[in-house]
C-alpha atoms as a PDB file:
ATOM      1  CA  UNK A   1      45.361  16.989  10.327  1.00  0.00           C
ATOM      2  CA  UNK A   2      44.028  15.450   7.252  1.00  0.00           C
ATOM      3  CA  UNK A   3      45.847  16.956   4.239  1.00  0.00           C
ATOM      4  CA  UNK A   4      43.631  19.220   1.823  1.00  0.00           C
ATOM      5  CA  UNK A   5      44.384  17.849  -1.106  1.00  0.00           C
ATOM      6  CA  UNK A   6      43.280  14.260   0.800  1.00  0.00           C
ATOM      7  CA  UNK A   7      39.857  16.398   1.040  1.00  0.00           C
ATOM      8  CA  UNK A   8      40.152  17.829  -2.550  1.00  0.00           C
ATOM      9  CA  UNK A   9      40.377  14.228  -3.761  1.00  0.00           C
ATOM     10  CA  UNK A  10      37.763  12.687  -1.794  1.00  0.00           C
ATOM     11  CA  UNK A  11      35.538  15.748  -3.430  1.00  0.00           C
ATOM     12  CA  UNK A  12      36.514  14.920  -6.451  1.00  0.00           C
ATOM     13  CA  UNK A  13      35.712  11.212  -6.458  1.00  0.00           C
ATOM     14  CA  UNK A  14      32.375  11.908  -5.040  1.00  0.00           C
ATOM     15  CA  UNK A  15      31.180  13.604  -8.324  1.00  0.00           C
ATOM     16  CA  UNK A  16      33.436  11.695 -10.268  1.00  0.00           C
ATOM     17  CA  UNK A  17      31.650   8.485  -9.580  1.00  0.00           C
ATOM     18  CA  UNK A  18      27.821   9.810 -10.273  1.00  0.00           C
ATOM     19  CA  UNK A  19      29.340  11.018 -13.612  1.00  0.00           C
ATOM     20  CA  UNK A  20      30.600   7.490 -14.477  1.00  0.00           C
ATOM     21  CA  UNK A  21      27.745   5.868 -13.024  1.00  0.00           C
ATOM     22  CA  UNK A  22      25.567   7.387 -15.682  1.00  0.00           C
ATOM     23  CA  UNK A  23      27.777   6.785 -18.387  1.00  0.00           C
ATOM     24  CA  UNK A  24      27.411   3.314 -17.156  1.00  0.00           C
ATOM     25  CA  UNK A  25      23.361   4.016 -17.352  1.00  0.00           C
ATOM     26  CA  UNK A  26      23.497   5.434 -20.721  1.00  0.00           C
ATOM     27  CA  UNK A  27      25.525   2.981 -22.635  1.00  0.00           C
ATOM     28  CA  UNK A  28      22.810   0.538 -22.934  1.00  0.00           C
ATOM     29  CA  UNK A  29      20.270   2.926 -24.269  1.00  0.00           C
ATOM     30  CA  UNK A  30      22.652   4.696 -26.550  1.00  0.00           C
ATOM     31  CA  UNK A  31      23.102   1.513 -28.655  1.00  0.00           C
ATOM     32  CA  UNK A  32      19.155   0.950 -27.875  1.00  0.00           C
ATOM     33  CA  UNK A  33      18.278   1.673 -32.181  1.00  0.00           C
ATOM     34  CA  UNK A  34      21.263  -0.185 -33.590  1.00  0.00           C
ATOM     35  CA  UNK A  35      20.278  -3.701 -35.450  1.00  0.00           C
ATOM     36  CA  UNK A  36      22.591  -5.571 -33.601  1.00  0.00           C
ATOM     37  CA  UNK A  37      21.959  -4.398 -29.897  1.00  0.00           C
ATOM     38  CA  UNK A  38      21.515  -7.876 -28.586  1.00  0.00           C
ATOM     39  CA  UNK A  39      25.326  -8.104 -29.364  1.00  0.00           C
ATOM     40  CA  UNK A  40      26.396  -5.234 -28.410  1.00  0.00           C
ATOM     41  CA  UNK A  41      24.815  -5.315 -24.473  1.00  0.00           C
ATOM     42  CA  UNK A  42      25.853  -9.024 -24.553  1.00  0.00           C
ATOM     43  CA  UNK A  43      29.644  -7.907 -25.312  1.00  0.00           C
ATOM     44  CA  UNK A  44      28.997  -5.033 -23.077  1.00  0.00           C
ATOM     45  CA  UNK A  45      27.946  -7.210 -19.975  1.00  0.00           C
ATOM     46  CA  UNK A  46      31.184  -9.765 -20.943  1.00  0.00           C
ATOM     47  CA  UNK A  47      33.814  -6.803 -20.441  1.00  0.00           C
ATOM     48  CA  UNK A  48      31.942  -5.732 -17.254  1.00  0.00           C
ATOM     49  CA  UNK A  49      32.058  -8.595 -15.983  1.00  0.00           C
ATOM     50  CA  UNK A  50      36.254  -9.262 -16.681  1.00  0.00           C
ATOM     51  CA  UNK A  51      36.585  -5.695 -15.028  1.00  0.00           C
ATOM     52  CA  UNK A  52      34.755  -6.504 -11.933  1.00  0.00           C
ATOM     53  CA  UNK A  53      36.568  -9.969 -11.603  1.00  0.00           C
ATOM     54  CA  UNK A  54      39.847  -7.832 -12.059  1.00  0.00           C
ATOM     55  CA  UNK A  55      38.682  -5.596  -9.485  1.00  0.00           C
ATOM     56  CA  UNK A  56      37.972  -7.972  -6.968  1.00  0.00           C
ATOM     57  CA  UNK A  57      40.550 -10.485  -7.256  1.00  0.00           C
ATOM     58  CA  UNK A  58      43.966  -8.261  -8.505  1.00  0.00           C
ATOM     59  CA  UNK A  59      43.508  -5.275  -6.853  1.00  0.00           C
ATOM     60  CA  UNK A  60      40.426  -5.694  -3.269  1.00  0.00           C
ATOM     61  CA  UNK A  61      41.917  -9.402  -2.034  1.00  0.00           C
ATOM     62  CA  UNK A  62      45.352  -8.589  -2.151  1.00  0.00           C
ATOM     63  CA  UNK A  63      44.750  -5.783   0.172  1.00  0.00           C
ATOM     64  CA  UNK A  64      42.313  -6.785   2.630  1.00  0.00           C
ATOM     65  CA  UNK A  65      42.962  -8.494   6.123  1.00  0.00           C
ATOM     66  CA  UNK A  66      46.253  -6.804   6.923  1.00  0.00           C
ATOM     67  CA  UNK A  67      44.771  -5.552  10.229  1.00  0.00           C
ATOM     68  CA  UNK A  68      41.595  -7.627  10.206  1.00  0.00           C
ATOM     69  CA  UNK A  69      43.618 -11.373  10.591  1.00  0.00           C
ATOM     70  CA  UNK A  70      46.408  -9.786  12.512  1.00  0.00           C
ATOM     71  CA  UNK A  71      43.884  -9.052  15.449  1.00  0.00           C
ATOM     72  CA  UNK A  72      43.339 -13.093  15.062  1.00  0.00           C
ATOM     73  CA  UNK A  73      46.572 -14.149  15.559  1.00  0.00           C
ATOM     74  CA  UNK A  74      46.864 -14.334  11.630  1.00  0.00           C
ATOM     75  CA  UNK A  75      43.691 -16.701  11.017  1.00  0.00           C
ATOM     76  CA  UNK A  76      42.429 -15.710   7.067  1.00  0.00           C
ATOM     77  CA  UNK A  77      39.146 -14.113   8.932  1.00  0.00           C
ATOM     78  CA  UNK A  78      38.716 -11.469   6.064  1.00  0.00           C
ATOM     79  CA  UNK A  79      39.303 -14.916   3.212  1.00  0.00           C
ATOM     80  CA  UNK A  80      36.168 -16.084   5.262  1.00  0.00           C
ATOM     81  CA  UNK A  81      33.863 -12.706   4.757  1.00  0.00           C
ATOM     82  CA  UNK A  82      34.658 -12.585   0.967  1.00  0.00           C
ATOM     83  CA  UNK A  83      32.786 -15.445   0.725  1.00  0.00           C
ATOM     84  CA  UNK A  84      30.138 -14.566   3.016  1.00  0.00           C
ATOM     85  CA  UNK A  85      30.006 -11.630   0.574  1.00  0.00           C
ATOM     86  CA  UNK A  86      29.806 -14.001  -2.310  1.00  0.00           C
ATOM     87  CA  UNK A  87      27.395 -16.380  -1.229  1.00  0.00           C
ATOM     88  CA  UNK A  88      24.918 -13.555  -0.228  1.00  0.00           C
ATOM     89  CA  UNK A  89      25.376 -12.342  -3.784  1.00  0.00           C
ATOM     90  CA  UNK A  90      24.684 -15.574  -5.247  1.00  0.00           C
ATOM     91  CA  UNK A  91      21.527 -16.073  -2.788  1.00  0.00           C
ATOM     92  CA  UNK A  92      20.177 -12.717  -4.118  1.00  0.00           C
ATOM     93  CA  UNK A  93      20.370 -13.918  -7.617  1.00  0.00           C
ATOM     94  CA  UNK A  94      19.052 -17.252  -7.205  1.00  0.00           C
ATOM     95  CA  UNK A  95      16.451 -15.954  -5.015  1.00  0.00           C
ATOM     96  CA  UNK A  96      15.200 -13.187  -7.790  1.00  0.00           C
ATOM     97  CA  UNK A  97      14.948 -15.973 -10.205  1.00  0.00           C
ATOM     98  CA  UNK A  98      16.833 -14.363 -13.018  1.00  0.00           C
ATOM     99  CA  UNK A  99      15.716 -16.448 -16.222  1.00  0.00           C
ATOM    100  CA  UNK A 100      19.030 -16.928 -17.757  1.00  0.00           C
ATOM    101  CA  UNK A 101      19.296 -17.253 -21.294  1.00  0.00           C
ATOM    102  CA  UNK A 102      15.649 -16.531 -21.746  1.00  0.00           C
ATOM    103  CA  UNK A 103      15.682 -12.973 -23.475  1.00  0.00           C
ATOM    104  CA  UNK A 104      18.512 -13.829 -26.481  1.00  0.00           C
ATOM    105  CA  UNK A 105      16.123 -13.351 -29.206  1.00  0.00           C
ATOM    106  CA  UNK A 106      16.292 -10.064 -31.011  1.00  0.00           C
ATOM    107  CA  UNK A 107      12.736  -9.889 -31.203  1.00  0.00           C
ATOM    108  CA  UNK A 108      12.710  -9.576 -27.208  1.00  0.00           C
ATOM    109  CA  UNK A 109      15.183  -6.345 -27.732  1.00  0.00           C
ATOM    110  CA  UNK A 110      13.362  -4.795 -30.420  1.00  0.00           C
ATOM    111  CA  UNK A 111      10.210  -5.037 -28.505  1.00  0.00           C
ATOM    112  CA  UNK A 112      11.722  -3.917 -24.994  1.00  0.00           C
ATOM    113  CA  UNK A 113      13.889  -0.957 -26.702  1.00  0.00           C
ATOM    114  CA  UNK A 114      10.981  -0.076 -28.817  1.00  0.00           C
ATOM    115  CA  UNK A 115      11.902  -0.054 -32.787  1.00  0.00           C
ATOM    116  CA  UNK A 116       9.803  -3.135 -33.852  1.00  0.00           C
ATOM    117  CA  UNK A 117       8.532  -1.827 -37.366  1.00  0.00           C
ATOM    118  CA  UNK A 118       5.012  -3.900 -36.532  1.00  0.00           C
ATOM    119  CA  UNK A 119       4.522  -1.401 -34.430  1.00  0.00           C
ATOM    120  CA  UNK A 120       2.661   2.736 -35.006  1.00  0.00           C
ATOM    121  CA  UNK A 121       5.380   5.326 -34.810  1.00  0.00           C
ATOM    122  CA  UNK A 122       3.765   7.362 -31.383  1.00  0.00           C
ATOM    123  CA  UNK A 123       3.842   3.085 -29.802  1.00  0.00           C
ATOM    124  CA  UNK A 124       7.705   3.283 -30.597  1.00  0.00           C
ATOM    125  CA  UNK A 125       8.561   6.468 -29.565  1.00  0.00           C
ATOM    126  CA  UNK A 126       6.724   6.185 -26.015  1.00  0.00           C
ATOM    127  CA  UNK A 127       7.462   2.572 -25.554  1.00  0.00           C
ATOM    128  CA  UNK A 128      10.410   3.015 -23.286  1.00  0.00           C
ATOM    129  CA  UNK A 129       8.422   5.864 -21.313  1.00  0.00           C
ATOM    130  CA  UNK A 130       5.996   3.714 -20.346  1.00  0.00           C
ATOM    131  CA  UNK A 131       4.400   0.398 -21.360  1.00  0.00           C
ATOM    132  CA  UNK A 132       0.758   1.597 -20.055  1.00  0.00           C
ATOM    133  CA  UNK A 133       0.295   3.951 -22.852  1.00  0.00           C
ATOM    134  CA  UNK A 134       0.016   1.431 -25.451  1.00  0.00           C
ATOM    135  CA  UNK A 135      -3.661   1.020 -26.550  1.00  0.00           C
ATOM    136  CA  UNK A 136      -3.443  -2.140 -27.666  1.00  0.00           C
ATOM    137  CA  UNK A 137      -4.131  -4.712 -24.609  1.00  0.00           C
ATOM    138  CA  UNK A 138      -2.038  -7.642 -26.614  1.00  0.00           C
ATOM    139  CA  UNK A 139       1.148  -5.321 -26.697  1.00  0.00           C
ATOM    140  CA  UNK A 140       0.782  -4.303 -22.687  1.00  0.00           C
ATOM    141  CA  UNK A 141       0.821  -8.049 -21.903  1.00  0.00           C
ATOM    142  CA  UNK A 142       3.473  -8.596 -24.157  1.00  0.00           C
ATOM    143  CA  UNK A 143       5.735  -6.154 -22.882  1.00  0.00           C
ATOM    144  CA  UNK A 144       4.946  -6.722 -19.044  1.00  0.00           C
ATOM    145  CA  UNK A 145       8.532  -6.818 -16.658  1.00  0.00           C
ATOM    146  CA  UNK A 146       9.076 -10.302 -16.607  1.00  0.00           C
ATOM    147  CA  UNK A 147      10.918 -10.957 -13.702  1.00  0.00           C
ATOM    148  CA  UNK A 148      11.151  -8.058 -11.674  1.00  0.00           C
ATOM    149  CA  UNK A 149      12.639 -10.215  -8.762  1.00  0.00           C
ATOM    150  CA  UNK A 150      15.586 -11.050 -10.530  1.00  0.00           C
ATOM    151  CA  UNK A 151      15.989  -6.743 -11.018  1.00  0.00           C
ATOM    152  CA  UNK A 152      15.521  -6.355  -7.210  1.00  0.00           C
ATOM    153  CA  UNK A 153      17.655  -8.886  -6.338  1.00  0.00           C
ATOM    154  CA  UNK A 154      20.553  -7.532  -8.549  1.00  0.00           C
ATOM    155  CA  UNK A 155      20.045  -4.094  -7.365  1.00  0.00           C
ATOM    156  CA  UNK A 156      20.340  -5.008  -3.321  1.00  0.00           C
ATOM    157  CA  UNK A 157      23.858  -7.241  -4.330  1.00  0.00           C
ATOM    158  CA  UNK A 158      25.155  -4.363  -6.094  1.00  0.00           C
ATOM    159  CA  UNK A 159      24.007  -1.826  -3.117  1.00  0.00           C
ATOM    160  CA  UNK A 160      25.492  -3.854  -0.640  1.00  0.00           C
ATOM    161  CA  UNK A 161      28.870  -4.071  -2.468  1.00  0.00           C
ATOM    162  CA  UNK A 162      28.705   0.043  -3.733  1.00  0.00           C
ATOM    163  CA  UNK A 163      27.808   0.969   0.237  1.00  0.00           C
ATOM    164  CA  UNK A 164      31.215  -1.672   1.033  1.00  0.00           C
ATOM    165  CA  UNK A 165      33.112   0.140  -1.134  1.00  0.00           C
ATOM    166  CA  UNK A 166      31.836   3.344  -1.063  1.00  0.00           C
ATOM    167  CA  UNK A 167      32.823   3.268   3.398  1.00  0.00           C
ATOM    168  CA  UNK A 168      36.509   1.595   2.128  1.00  0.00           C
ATOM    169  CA  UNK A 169      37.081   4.632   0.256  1.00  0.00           C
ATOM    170  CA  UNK A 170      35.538   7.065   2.620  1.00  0.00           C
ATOM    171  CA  UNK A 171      38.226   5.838   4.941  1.00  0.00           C
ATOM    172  CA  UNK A 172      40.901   6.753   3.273  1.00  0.00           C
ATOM    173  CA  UNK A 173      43.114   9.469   5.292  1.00  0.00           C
ATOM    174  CA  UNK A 174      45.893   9.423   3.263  1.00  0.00           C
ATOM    175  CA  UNK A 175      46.882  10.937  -0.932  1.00  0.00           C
ATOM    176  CA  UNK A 176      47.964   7.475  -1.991  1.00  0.00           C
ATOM    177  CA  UNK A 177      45.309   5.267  -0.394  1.00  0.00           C
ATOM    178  CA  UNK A 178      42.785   7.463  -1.393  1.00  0.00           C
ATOM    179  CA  UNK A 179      43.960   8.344  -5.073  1.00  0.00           C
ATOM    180  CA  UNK A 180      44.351   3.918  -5.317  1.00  0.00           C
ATOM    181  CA  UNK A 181      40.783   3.292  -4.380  1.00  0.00           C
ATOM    182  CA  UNK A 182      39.397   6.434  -6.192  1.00  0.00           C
ATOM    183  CA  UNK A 183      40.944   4.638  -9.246  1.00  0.00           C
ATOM    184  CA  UNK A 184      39.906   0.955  -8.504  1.00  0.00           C
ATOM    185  CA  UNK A 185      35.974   2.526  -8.006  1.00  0.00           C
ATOM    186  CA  UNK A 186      35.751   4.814 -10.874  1.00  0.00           C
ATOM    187  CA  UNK A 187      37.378   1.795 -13.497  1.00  0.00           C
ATOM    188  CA  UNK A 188      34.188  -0.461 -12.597  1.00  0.00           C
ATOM    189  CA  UNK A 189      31.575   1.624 -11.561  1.00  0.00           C
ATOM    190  CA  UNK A 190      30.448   2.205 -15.016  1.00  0.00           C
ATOM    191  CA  UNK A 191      30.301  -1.844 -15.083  1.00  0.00           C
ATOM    192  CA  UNK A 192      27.915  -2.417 -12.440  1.00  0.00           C
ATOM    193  CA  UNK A 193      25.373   0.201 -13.803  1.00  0.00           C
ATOM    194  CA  UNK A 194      25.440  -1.427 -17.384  1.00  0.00           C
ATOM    195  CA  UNK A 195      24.619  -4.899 -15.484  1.00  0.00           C
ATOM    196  CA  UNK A 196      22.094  -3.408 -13.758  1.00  0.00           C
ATOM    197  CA  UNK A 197      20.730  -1.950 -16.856  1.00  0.00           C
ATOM    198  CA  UNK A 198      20.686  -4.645 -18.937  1.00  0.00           C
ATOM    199  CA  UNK A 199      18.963  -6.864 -16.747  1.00  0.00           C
ATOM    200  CA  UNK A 200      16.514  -4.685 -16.413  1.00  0.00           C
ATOM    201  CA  UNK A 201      16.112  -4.000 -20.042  1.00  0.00           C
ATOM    202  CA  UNK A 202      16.500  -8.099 -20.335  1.00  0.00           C
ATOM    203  CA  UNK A 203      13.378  -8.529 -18.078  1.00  0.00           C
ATOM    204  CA  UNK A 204      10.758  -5.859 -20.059  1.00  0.00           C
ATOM    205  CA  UNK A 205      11.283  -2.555 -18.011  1.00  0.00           C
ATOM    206  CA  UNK A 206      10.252   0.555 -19.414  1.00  0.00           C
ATOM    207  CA  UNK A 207      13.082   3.423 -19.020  1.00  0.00           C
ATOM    208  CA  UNK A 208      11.139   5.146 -16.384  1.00  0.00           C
ATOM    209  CA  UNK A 209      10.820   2.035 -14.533  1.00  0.00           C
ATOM    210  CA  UNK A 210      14.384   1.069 -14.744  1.00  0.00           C
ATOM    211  CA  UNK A 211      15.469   4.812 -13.580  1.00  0.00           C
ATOM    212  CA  UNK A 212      13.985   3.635 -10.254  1.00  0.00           C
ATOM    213  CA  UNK A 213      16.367   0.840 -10.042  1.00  0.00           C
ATOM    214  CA  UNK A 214      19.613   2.508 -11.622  1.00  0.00           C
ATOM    215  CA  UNK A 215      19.771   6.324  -9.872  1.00  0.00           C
ATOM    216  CA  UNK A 216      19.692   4.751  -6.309  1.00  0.00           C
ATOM    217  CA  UNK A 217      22.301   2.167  -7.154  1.00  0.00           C
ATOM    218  CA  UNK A 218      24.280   5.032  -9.097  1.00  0.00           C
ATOM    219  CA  UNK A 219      24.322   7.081  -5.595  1.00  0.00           C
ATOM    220  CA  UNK A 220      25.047   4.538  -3.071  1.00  0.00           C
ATOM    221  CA  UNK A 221      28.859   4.736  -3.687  1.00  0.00           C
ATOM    222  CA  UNK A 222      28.969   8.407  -3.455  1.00  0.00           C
ATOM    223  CA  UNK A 223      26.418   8.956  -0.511  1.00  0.00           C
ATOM    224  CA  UNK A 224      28.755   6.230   1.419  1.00  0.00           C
ATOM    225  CA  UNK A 225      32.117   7.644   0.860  1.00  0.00           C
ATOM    226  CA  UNK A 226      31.477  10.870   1.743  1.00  0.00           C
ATOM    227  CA  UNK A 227      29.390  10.373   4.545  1.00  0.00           C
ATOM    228  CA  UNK A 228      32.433   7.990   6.093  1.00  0.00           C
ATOM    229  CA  UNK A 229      35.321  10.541   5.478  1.00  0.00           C
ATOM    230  CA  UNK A 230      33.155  13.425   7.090  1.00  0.00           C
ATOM    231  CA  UNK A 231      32.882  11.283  10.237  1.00  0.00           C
ATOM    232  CA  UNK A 232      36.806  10.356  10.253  1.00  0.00           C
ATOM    233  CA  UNK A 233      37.586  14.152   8.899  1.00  0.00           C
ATOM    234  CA  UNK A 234      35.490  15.617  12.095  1.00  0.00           C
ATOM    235  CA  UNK A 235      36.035  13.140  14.705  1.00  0.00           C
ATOM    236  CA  UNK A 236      39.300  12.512  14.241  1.00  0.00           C
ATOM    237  CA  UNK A 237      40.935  15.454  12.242  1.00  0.00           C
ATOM    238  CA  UNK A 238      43.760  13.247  11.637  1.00  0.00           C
ATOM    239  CA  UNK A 239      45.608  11.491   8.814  1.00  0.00           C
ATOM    240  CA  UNK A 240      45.833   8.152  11.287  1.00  0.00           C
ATOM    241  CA  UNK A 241      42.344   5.937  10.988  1.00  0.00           C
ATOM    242  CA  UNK A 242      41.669   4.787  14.748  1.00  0.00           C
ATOM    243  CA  UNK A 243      42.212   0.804  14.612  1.00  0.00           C
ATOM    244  CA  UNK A 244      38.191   0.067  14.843  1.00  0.00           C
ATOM    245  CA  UNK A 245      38.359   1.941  11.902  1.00  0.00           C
ATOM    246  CA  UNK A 246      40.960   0.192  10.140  1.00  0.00           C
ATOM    247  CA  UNK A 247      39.603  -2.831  11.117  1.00  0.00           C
ATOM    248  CA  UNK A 248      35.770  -1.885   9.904  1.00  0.00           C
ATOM    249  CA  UNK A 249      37.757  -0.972   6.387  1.00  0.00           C
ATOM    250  CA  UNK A 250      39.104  -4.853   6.343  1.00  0.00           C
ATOM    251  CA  UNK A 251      35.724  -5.805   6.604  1.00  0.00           C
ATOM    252  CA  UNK A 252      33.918  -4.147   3.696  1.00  0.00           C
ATOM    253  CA  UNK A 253      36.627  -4.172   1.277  1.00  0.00           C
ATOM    254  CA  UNK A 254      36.588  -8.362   1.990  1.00  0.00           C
ATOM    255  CA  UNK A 255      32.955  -8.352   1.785  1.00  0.00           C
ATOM    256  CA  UNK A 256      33.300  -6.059  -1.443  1.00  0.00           C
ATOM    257  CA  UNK A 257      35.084  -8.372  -2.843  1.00  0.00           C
ATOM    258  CA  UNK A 258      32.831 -11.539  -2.828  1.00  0.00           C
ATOM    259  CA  UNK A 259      29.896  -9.533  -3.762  1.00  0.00           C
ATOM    260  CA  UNK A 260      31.629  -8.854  -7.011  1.00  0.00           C
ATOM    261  CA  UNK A 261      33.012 -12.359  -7.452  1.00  0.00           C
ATOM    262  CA  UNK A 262      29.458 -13.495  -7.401  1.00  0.00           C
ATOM    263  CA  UNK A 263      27.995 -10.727  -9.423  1.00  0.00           C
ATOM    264  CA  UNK A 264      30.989 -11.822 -12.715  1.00  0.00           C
ATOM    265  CA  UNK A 265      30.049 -15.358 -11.915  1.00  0.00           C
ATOM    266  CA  UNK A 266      26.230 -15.129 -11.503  1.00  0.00           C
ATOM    267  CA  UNK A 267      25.324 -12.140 -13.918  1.00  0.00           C
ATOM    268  CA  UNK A 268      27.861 -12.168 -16.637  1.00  0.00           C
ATOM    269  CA  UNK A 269      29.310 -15.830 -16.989  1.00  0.00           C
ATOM    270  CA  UNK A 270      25.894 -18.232 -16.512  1.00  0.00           C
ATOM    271  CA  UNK A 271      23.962 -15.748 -18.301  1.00  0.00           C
ATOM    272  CA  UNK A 272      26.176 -14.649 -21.273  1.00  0.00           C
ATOM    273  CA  UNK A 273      28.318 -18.017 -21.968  1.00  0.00           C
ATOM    274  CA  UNK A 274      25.538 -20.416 -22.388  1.00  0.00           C
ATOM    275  CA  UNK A 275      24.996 -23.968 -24.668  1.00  0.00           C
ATOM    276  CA  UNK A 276      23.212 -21.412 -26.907  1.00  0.00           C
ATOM    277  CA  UNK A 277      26.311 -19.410 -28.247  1.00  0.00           C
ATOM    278  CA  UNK A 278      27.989 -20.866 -31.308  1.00  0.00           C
ATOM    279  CA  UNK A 279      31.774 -21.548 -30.946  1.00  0.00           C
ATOM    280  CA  UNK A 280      32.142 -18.119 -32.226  1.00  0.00           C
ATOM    281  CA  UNK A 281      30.295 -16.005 -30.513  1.00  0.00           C
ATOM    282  CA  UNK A 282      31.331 -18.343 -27.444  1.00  0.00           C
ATOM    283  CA  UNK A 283      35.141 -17.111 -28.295  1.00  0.00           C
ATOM    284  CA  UNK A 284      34.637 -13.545 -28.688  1.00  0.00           C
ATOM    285  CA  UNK A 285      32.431 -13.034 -25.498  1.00  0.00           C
ATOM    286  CA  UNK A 286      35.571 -14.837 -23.591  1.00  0.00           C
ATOM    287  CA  UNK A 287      37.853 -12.748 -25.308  1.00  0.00           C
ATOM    288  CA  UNK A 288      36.042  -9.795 -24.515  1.00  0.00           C
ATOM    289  CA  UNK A 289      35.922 -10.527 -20.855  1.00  0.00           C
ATOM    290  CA  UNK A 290      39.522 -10.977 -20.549  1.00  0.00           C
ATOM    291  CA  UNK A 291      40.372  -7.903 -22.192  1.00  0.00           C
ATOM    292  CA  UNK A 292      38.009  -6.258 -19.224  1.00  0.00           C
ATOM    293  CA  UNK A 293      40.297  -8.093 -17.048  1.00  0.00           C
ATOM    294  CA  UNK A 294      43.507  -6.990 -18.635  1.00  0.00           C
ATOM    295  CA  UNK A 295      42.299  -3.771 -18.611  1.00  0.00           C
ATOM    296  CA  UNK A 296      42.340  -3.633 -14.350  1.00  0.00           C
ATOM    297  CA  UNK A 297      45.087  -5.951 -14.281  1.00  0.00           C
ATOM    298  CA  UNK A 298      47.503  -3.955 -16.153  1.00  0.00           C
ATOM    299  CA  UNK A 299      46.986  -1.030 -13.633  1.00  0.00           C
ATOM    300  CA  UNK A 300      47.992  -3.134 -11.015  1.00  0.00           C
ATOM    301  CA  UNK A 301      50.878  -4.457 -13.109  1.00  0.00           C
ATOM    302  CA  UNK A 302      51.930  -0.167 -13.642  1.00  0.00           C
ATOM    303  CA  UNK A 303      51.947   0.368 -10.080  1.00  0.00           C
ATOM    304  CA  UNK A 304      53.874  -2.938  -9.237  1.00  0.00           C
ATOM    305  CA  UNK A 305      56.139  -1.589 -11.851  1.00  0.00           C
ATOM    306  CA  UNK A 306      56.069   2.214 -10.397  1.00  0.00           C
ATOM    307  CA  UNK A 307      57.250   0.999  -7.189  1.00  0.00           C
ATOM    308  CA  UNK A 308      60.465  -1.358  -8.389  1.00  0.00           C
END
């Protein structure tokens, strides 16, 4: 039988990832009234992105395929769906047409997050509520979404790659496993929601509007995992995964993988590190992306450690 504290765990991560999945949504708007908010989501995006490039390439890649290529007679099958995942991610982007490097001005931020002093106090305070209750026609047209593609786009990339993960760690029959994945989700899934929010924010949605985008996204993971460990806990009652099972693991934690890849390539690098930073700003935004990648590596360097 599957152990209870296996169940108490999986339980635990299910509510454990909503609650850092709106932390992840509420970052962006708690820094919404600060002067230097451009800065502070660009930083923001540049750590999220090292985390999720830590995540996918120290801790998911090492540990896909075991099963997966061994049913192959050891041909890198599960190498070959990370970049499936990847490229899909990358086609999503491109496809949504995300302006990069189009919304750096602060003017764009203080007019999406609402405290431009141009404007009447009851515009500011309901500007992030919703854009239709401005009275003046000039400031609707202003502060239309831009690209709402681009928001779409980002959304399904990040669905697929939460639902991935979400089934990985739904799998899991066993303490260790389980507690390991738990960890490698609940480290970046505050990441993924900031990106999400910010391009959404980026692109002229009102709060309401980019609530539509950010609660599903913020569920998918949890929705997934336990929905997968119910159907192993009841049709197997075991703490061995049947091998289509192991094998359908391989798969999404590969794909998982790419989708992120492409998400710290696509959504943080080309639109953070651009011609338009200054050698300063250019330095700090790298720094702060490797210290998002230190962060996940040096978990993986503790449990190397833990194990010697």
């Amino acid at each position: 039988m599957i152990e209870k504290r296996v169940l108490t765990l999986q339980l635990v991560a299910f509510f454990a990832n909503i609650a850092v999945g709106v932390v992840g949504i509420a970052l962006p708007y708690l820094f919404s009234n600060n002067k230097n908010v451009e800065k502070i989501m660009s930083y923001m995006n540049c750590a999220a992105g090292g985390v999720l490039g830590g995540v996918s390439i120290v801790h998911i890649l090492p540990e896909t395929g075991e099963v997966l290529n061994k049913l192959v007679n050891d041909f890198p099958l599960s190498f070959y769906i990370t970049f499936g995942g990847l490229f899909i991610m990358v086609t999503l982007v491109k496809l949504g047409g995300h302006s990069h490097g189009e919304h750096e001005s602060q003017g764009d931020y203080e007019q999406i997050m609402g405290y431009n002093d141009a404007y009447t106090n009851n515009e500011s305070t309901t500007l992030l509520n919703n854009h239709s209750e401005y009275k003046d026609e000039h400031h609707k047209e202003s502060l239309k979404p831009k690209n709402i593609g681009s928001v779409i786009m980002l959304m399904v990339g990040l669905m697929i790659h939460d639902v991935s993960e979400g089934i990985s760690l739904g799998l899991c029959t066993t303490f260790d496993d389980t507690f390991q994945m738990f960890m490698a989700i609940f480290l970046h899934k505050w990441c993924e929601q900031v990106c999400q929010a910010i391009c959404g924010i980026r692109e002229g949605l009102s709060f309401k509007q980019n609530m539509a985008f950010l609660v599903p996204l913020c569920m998918a993971t949890p929705i997934a995992q336990i929905t997968a460990f119910f159907i192993i806990y009841f049709t197997t009652g075991s703490g061995e995964l049947p091998l289509t099972a192991l094998v359908v693991q391989d798969c999404f934690m590969s794909f998982a993988a790419g989708t992120f890849i492409g998400i710290m390539f696509e959504e943080v690098i080309a639109v953070e590190m651009t011609e338009s930073n200054s050698k300063k700003s250019l330095i700090f935004k790298l720094l702060t992306f490797l210290l998002g990648f230190a962060l996940i590596s040096s978990v993986s360097i503790y449990e190397w450690a833990s194990n010697k």
